[in-house]
PDB file of N, CA and C in Angstrom:
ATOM      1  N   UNK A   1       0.819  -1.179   0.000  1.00  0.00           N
ATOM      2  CA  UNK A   1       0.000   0.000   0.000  1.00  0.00           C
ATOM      3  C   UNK A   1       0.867   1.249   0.000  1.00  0.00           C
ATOM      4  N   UNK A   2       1.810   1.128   0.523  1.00  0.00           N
ATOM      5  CA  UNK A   2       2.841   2.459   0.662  1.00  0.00           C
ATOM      6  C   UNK A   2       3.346   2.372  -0.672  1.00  0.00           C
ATOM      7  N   UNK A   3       3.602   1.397  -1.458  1.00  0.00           N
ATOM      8  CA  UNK A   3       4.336   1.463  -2.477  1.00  0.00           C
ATOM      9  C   UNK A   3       3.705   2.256  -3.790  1.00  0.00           C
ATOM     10  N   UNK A   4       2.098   2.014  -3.543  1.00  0.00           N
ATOM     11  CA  UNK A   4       1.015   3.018  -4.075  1.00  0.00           C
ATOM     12  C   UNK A   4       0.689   4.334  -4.070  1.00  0.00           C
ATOM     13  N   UNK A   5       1.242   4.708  -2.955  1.00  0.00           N
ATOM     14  CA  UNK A   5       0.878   5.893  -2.134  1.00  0.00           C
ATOM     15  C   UNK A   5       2.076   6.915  -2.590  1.00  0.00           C
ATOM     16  N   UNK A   6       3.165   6.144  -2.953  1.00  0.00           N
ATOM     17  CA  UNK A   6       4.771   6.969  -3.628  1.00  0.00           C
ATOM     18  C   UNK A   6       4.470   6.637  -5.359  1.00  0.00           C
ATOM     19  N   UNK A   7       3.746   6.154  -5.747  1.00  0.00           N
ATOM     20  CA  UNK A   7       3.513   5.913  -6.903  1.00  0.00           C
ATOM     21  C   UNK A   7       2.961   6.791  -6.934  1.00  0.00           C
ATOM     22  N   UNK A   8       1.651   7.363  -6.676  1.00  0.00           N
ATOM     23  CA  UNK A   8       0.195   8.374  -6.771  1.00  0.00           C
ATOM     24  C   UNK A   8       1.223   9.730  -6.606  1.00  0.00           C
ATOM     25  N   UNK A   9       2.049   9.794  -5.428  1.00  0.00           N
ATOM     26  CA  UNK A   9       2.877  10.711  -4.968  1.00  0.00           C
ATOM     27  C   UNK A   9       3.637  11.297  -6.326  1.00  0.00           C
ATOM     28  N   UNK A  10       4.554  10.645  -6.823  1.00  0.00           N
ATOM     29  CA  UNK A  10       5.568  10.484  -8.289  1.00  0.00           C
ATOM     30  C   UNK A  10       4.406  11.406  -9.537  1.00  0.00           C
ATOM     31  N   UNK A  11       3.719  10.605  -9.355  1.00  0.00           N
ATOM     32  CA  UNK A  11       2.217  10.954 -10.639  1.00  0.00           C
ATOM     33  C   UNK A  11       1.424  12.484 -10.268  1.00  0.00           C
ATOM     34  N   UNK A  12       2.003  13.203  -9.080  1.00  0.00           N
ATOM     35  CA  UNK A  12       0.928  14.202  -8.754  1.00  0.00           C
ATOM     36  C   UNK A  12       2.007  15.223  -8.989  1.00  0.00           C
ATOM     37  N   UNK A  13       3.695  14.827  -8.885  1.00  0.00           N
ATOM     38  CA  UNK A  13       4.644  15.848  -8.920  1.00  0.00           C
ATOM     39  C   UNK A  13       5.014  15.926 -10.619  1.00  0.00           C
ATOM     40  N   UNK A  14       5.026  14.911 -11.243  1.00  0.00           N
ATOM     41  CA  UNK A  14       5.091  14.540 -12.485  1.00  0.00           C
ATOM     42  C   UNK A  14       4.131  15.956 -13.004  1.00  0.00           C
ATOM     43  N   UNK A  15       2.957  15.858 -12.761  1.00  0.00           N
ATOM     44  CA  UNK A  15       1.866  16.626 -13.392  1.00  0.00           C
ATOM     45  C   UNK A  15       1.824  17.785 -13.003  1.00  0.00           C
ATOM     46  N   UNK A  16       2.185  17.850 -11.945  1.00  0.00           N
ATOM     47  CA  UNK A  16       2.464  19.396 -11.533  1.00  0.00           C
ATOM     48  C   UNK A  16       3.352  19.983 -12.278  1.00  0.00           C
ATOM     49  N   UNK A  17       4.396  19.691 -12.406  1.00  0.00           N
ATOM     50  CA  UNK A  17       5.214  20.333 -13.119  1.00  0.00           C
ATOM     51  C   UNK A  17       5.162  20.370 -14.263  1.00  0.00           C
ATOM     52  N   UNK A  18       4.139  19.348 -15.247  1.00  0.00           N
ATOM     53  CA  UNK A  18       4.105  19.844 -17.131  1.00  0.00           C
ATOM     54  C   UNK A  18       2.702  20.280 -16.785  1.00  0.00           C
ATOM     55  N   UNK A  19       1.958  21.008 -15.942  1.00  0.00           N
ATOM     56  CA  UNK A  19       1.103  21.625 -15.204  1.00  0.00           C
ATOM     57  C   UNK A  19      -0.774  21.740 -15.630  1.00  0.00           C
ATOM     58  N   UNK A  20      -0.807  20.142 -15.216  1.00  0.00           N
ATOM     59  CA  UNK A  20      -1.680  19.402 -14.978  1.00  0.00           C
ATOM     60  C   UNK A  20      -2.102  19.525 -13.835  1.00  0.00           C
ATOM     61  N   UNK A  21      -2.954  20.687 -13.398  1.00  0.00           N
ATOM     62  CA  UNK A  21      -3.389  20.911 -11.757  1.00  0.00           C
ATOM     63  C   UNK A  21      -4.409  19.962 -11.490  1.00  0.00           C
ATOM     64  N   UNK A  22      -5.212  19.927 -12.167  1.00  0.00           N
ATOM     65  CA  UNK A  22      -6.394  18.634 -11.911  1.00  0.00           C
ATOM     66  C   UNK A  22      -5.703  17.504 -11.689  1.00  0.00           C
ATOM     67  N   UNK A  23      -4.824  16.901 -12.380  1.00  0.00           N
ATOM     68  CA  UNK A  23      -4.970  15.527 -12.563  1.00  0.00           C
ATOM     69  C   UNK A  23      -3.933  15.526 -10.733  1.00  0.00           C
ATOM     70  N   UNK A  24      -2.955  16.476 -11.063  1.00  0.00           N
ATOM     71  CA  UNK A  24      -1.940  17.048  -9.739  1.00  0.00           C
ATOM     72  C   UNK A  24      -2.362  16.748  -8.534  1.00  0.00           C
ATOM     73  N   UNK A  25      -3.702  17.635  -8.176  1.00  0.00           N
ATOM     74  CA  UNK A  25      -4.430  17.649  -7.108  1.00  0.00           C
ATOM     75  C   UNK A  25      -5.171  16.049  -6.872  1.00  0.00           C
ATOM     76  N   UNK A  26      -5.248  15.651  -8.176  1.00  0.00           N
ATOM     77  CA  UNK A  26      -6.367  13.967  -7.670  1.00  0.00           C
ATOM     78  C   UNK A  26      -5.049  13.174  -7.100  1.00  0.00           C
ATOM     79  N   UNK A  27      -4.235  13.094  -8.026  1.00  0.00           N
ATOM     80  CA  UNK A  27      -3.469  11.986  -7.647  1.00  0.00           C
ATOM     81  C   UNK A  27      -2.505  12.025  -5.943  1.00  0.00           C
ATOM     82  N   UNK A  28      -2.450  13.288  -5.793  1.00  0.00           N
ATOM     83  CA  UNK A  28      -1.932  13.882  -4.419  1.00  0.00           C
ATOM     84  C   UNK A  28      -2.933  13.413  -3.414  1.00  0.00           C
ATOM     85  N   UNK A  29      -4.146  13.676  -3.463  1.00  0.00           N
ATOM     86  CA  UNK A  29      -5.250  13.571  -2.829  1.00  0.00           C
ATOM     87  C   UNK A  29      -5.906  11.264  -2.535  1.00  0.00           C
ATOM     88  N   UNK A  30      -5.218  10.742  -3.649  1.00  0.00           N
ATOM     89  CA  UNK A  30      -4.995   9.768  -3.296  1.00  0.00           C
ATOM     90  C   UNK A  30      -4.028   9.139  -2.859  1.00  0.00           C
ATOM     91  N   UNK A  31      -2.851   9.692  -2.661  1.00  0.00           N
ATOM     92  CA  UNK A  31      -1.751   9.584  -2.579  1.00  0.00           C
ATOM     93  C   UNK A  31      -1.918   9.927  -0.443  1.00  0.00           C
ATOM     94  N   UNK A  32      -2.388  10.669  -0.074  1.00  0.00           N
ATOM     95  CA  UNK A  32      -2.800  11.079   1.151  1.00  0.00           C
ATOM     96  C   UNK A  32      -3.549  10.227   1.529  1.00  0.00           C
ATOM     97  N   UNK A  33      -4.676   9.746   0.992  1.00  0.00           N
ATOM     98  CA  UNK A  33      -5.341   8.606   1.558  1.00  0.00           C
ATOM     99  C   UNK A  33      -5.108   6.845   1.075  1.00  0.00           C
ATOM    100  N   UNK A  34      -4.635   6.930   0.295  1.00  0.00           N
ATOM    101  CA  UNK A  34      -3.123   5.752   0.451  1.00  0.00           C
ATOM    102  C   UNK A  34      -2.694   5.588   1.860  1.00  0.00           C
ATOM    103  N   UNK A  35      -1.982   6.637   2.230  1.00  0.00           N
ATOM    104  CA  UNK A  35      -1.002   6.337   3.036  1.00  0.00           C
ATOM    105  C   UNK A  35      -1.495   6.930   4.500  1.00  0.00           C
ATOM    106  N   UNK A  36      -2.148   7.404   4.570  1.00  0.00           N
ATOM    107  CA  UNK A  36      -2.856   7.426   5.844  1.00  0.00           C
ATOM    108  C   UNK A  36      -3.985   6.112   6.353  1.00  0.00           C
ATOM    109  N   UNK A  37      -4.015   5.104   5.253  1.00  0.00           N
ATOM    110  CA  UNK A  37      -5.108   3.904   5.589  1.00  0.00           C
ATOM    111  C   UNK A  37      -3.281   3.169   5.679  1.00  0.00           C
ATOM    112  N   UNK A  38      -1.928   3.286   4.965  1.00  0.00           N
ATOM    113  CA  UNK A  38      -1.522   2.326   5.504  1.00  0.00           C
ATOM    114  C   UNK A  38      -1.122   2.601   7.519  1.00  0.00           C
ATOM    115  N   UNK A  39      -1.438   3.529   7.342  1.00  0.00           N
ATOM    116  CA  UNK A  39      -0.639   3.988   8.607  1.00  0.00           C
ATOM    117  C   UNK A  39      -1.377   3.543   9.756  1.00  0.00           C
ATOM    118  N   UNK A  40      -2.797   3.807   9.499  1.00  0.00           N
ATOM    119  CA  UNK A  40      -3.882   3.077  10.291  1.00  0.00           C
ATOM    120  C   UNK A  40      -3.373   1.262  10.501  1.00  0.00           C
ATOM    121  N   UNK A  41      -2.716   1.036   9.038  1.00  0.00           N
ATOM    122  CA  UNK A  41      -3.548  -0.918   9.563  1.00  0.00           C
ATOM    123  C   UNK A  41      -1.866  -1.113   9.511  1.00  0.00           C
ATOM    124  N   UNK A  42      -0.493  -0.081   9.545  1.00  0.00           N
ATOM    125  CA  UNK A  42       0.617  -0.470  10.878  1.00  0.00           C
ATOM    126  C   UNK A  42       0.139  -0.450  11.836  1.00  0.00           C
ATOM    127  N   UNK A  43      -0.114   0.874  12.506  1.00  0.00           N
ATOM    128  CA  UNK A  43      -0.706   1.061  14.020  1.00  0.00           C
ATOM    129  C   UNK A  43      -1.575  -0.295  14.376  1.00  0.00           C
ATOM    130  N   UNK A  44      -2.218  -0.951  13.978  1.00  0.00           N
ATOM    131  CA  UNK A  44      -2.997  -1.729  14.135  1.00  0.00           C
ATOM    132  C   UNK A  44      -2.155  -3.069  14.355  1.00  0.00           C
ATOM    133  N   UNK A  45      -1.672  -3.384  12.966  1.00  0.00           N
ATOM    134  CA  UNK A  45      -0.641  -4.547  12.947  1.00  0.00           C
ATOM    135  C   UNK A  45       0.607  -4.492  14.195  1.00  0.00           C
ATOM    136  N   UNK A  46       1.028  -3.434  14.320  1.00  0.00           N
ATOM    137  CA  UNK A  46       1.591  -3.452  15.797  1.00  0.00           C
ATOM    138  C   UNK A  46       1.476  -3.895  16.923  1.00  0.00           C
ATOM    139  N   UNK A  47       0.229  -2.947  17.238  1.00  0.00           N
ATOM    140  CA  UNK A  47      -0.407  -3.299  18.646  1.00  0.00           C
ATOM    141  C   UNK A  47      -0.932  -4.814  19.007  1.00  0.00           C
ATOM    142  N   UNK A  48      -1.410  -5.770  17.579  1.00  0.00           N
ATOM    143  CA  UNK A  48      -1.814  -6.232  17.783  1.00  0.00           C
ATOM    144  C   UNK A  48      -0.265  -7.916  17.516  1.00  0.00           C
ATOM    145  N   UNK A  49       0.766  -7.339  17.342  1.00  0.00           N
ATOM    146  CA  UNK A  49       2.133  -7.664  17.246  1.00  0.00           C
ATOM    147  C   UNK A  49       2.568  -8.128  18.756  1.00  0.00           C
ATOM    148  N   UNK A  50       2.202  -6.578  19.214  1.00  0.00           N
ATOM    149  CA  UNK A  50       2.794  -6.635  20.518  1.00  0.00           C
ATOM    150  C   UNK A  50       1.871  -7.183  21.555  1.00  0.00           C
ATOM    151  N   UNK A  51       0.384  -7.274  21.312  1.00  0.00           N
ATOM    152  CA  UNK A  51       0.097  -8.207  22.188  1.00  0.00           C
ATOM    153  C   UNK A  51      -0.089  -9.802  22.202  1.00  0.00           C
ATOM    154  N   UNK A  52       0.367 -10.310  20.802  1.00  0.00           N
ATOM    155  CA  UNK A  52       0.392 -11.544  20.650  1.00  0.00           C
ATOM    156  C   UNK A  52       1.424 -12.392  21.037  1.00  0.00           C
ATOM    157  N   UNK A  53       2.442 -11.405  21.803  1.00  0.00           N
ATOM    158  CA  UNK A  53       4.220 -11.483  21.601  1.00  0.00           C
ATOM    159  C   UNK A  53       4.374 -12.988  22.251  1.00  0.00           C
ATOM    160  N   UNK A  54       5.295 -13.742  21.590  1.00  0.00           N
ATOM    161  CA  UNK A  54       5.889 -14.678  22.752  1.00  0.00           C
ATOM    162  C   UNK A  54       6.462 -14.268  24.027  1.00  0.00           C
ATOM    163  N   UNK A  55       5.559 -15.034  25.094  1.00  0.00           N
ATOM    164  CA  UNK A  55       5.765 -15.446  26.264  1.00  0.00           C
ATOM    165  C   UNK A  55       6.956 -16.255  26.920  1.00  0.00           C
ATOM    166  N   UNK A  56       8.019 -15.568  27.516  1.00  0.00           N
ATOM    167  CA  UNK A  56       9.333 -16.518  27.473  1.00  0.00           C
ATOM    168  C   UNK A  56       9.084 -17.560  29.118  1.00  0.00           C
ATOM    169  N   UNK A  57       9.549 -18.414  29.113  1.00  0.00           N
ATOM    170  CA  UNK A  57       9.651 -18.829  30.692  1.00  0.00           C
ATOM    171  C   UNK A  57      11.022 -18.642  31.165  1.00  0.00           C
ATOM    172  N   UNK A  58      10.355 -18.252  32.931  1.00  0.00           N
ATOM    173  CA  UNK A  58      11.092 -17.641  33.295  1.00  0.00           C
ATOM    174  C   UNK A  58      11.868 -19.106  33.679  1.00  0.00           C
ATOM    175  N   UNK A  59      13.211 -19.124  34.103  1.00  0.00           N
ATOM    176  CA  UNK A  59      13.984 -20.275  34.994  1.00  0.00           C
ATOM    177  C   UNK A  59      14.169 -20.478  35.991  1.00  0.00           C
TER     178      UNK A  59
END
């Protein structure tokens, strides 16, 4: 998903600059919500990392 999110990113600077503001603004605008849903389901994958963690015994 991040790898999408720098793709959309690449495609919004691309267009900006041979100055494609529409297409600029969409692809930026998915490019933001790309990467704010991956950021959500790290945070998620983490927490739920760290509470599954192996249990060591003690000696």
């Amino acid at each position: 998903m991040l790898r999408w999110s720098l793709g959309f990113f690449i495609i919004a600077i691309l267009a900006a600059l041979l100055g494609f503001g529409g297409i600029a603004s969409s692809a930026a605008g998915i490019a933001k919500i790309l990467f704010f849903i991956f950021l959500v389901l790290f945070a998620a994958s983490f927490v739920v990392g760290m509470m599954r963690g192996k249990k060591t015994k003690s000696l």
